[in-house]
N, C-alpha and C. Protein backbone atom coordinates (compact mmCIF):
# COMPACT_ATOMS: atom_id res chain seq x y z
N UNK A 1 -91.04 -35.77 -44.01
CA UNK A 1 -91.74 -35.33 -42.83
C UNK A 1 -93.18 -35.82 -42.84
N UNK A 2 -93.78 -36.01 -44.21
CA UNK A 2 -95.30 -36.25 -44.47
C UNK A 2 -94.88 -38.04 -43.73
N UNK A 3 -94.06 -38.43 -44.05
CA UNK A 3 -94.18 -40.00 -43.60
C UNK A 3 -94.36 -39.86 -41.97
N UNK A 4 -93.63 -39.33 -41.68
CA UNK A 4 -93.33 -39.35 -40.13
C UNK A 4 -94.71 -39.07 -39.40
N UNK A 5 -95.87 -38.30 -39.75
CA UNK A 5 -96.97 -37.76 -39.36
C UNK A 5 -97.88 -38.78 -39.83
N UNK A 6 -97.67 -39.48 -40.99
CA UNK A 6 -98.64 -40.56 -41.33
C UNK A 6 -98.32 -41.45 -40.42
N UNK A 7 -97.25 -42.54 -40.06
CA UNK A 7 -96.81 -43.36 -39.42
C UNK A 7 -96.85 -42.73 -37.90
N UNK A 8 -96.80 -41.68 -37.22
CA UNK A 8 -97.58 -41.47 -35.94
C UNK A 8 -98.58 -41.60 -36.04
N UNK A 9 -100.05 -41.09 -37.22
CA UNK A 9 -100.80 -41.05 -36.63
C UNK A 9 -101.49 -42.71 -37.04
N UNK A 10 -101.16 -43.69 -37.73
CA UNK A 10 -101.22 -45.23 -37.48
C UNK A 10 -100.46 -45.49 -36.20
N UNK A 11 -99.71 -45.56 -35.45
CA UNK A 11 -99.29 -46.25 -34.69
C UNK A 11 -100.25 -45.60 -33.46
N UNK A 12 -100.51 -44.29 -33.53
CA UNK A 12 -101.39 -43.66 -32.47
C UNK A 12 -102.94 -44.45 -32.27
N UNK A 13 -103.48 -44.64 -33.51
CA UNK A 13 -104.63 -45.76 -34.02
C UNK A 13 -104.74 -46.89 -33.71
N UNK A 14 -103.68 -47.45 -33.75
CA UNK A 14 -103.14 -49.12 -33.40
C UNK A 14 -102.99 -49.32 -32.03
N UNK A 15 -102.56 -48.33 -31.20
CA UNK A 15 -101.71 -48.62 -29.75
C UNK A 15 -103.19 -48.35 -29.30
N UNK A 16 -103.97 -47.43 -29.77
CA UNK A 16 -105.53 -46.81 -28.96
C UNK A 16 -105.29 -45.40 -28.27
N UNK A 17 -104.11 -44.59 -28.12
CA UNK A 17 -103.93 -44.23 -27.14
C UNK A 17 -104.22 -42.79 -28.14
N UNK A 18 -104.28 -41.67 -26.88
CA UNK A 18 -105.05 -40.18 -27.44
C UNK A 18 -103.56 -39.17 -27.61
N UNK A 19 -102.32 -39.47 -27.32
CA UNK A 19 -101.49 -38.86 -28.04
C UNK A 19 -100.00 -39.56 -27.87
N UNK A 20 -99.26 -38.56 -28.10
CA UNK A 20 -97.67 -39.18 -27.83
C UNK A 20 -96.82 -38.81 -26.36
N UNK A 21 -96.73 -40.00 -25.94
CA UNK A 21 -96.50 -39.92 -24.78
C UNK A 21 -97.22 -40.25 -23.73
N UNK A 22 -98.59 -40.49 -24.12
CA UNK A 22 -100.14 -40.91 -23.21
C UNK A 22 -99.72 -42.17 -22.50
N UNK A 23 -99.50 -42.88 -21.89
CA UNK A 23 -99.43 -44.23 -21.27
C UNK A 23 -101.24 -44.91 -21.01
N UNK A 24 -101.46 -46.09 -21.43
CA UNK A 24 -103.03 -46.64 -21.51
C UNK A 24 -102.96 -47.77 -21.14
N UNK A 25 -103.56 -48.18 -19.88
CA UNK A 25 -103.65 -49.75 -19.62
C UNK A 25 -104.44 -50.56 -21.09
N UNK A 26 -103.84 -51.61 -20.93
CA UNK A 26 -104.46 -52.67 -21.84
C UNK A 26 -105.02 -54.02 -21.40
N UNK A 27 -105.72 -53.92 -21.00
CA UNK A 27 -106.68 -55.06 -20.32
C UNK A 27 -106.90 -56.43 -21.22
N UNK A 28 -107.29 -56.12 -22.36
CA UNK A 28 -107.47 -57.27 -23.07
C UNK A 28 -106.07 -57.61 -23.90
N UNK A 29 -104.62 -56.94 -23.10
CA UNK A 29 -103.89 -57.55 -23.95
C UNK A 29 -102.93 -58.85 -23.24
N UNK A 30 -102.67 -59.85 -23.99
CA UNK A 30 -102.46 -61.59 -23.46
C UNK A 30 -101.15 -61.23 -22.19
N UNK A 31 -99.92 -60.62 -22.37
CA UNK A 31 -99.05 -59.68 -21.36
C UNK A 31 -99.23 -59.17 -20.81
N UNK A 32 -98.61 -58.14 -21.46
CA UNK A 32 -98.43 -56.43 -21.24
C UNK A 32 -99.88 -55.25 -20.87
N UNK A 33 -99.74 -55.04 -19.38
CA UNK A 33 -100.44 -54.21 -19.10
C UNK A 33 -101.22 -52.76 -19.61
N UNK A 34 -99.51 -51.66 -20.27
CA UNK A 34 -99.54 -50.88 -20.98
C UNK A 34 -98.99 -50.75 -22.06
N UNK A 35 -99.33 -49.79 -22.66
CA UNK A 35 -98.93 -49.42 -23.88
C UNK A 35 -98.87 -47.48 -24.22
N UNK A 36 -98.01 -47.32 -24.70
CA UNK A 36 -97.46 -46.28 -25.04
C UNK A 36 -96.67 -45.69 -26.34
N UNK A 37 -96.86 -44.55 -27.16
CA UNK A 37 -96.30 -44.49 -28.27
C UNK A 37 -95.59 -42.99 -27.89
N UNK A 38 -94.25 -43.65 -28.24
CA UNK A 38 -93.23 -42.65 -27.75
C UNK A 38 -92.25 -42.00 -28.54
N UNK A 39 -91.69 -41.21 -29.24
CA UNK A 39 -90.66 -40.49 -29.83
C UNK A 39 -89.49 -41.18 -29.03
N UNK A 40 -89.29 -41.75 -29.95
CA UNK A 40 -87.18 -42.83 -30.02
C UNK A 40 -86.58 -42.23 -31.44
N UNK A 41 -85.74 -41.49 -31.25
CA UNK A 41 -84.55 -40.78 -31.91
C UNK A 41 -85.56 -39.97 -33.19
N UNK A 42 -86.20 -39.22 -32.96
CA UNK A 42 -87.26 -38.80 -34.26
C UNK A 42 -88.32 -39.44 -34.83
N UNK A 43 -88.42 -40.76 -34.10
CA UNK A 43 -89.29 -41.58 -34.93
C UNK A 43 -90.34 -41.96 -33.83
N UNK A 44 -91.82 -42.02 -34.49
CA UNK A 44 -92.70 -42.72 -32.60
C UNK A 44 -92.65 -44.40 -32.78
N UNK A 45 -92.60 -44.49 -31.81
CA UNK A 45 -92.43 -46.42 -31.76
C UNK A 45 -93.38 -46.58 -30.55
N UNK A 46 -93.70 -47.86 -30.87
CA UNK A 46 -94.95 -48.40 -29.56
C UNK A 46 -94.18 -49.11 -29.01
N UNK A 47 -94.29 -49.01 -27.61
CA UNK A 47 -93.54 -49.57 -26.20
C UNK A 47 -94.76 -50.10 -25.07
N UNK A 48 -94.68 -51.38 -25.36
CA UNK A 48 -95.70 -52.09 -24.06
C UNK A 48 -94.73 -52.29 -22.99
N UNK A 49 -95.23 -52.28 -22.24
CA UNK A 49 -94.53 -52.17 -20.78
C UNK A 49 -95.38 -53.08 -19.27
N UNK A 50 -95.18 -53.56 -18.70
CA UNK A 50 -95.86 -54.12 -17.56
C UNK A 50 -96.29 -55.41 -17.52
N UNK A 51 -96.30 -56.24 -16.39
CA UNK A 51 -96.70 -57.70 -16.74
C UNK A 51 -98.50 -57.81 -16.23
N UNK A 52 -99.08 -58.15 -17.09
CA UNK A 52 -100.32 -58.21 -16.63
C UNK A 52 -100.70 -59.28 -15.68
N UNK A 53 -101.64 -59.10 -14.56
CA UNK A 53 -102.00 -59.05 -13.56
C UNK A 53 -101.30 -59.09 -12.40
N UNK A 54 -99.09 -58.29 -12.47
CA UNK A 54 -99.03 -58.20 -11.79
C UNK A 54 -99.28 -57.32 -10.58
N UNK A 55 -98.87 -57.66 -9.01
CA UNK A 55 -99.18 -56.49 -8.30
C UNK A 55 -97.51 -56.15 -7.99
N UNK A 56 -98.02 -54.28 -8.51
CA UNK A 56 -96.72 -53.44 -8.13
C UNK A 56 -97.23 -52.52 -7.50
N UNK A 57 -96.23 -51.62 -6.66
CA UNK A 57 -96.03 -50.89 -5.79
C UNK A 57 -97.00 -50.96 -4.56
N UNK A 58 -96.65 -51.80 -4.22
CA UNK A 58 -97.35 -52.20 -2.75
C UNK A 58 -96.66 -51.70 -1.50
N UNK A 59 -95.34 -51.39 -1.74
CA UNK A 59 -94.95 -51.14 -0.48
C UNK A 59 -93.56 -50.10 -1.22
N UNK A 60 -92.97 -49.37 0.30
CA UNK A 60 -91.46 -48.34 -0.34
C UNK A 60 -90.48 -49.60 -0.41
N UNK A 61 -90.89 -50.69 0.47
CA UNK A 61 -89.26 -51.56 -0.52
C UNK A 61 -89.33 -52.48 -2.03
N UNK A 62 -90.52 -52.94 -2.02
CA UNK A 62 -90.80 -53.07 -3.51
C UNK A 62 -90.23 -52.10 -4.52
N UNK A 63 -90.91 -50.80 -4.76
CA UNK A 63 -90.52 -49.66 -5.15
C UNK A 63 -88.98 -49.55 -5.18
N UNK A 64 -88.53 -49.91 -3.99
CA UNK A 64 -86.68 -49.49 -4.33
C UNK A 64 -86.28 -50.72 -4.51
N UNK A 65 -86.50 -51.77 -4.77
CA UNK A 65 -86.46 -52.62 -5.49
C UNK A 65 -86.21 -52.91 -6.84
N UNK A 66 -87.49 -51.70 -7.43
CA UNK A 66 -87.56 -52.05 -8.83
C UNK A 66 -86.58 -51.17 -9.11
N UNK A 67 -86.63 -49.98 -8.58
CA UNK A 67 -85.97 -48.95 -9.40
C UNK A 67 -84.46 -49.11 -9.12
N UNK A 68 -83.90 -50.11 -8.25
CA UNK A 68 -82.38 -50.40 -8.16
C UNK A 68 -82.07 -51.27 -9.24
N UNK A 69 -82.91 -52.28 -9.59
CA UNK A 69 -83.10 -53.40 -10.73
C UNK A 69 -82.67 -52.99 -12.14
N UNK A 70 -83.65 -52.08 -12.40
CA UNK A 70 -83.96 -51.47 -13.59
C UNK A 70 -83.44 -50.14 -13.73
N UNK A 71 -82.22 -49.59 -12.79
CA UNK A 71 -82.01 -48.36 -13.02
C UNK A 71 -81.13 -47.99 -14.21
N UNK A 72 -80.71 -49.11 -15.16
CA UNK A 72 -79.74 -48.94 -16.28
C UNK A 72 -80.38 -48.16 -17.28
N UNK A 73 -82.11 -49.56 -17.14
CA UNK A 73 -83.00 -49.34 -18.45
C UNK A 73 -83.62 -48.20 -18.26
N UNK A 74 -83.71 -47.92 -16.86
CA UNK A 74 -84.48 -46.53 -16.68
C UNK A 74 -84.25 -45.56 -17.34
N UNK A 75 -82.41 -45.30 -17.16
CA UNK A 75 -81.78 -44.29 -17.48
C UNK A 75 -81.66 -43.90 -19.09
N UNK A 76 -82.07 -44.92 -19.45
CA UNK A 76 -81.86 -44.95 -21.41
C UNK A 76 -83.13 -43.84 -21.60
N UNK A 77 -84.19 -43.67 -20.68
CA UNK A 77 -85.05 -42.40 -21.52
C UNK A 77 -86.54 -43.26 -21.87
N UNK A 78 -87.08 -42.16 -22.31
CA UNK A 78 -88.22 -42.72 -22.85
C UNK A 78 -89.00 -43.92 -24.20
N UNK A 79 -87.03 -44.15 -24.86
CA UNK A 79 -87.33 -45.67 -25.39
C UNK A 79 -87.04 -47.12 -24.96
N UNK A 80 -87.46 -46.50 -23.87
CA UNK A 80 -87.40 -47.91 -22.86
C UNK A 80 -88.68 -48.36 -22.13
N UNK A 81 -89.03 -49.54 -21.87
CA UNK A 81 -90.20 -49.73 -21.03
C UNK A 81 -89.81 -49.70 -19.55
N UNK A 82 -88.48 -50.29 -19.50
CA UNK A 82 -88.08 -49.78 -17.61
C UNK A 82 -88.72 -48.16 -17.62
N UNK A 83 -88.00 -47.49 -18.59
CA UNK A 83 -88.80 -45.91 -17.83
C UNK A 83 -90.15 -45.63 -18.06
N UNK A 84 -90.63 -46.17 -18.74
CA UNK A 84 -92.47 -46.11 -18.72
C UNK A 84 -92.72 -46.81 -17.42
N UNK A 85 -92.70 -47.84 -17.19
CA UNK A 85 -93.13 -48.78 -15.85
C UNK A 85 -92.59 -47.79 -14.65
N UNK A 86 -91.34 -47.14 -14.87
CA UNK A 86 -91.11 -46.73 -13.61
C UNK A 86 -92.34 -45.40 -13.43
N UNK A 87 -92.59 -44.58 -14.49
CA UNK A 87 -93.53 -43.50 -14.29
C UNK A 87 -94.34 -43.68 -14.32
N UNK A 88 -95.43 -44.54 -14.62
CA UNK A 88 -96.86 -45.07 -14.63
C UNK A 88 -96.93 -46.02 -13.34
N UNK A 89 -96.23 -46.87 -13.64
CA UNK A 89 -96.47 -48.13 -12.57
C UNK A 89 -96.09 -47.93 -10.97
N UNK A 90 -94.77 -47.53 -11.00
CA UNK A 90 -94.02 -47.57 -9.35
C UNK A 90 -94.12 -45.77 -9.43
C-alpha cells in the first residue's frame, strides 16, 4: 500500500496536477493538450488526452460527432482519454 501512495504521489509531481482526477491543460506540451492522473484498476496512471491547438466544441454537431465516434472509448471509464476529452473538452 506504501508503494501505491509513493507512486501517486510521483506521478501527481510529474503530470503537475493538484490531485487525482484534476484534468490540467498543458500548453508547453509538443501534443497533447491535457493531462490527468487517474485511478485504472487500483493503480493511478497518467492519461494525456487532446490534440493541441485543436478547436473543439464549436458547435452541437461537432459535439455529437465526437461523442458518436468515440462512444466505445468513452464507455471504458476513466482509463481512457476518449472519456477525459469527452468531460473536459466537449
Amino acid at each position: 500500500m506504501a508503494d501505491n501512495a509513493k507512486l501517486r504521489k510521483s506521478l501527481l509531481k510529474r503530470a503537475g496536477v493538484s490531485g487525482m482526477g484534476k484534468a490540467k491543460r498543458t500548453p508547453s506540451h509538443k501534443t497533447k493538450s491535457h493531462v490527468v492522473v487517474a485511478n485504472c484498476n487500483g493503480k493511478p496512471k497518467i492519461i494525456r488526452f487532446g490534440e493541441q491547438g485543436a478547436k473543439t466544441n464549436q458547435n452541437a454537431k461537432q459535439r455529437k460527432a465526437f461523442k458518436s465516434r468515440h462512444r466505445k472509448n468513452i464507455a471504458k471509464g476513466p482509463c481512457s482519454a476518449a472519456y477525459w476529452a469527452n468531460k473536459v473538452k466537449w
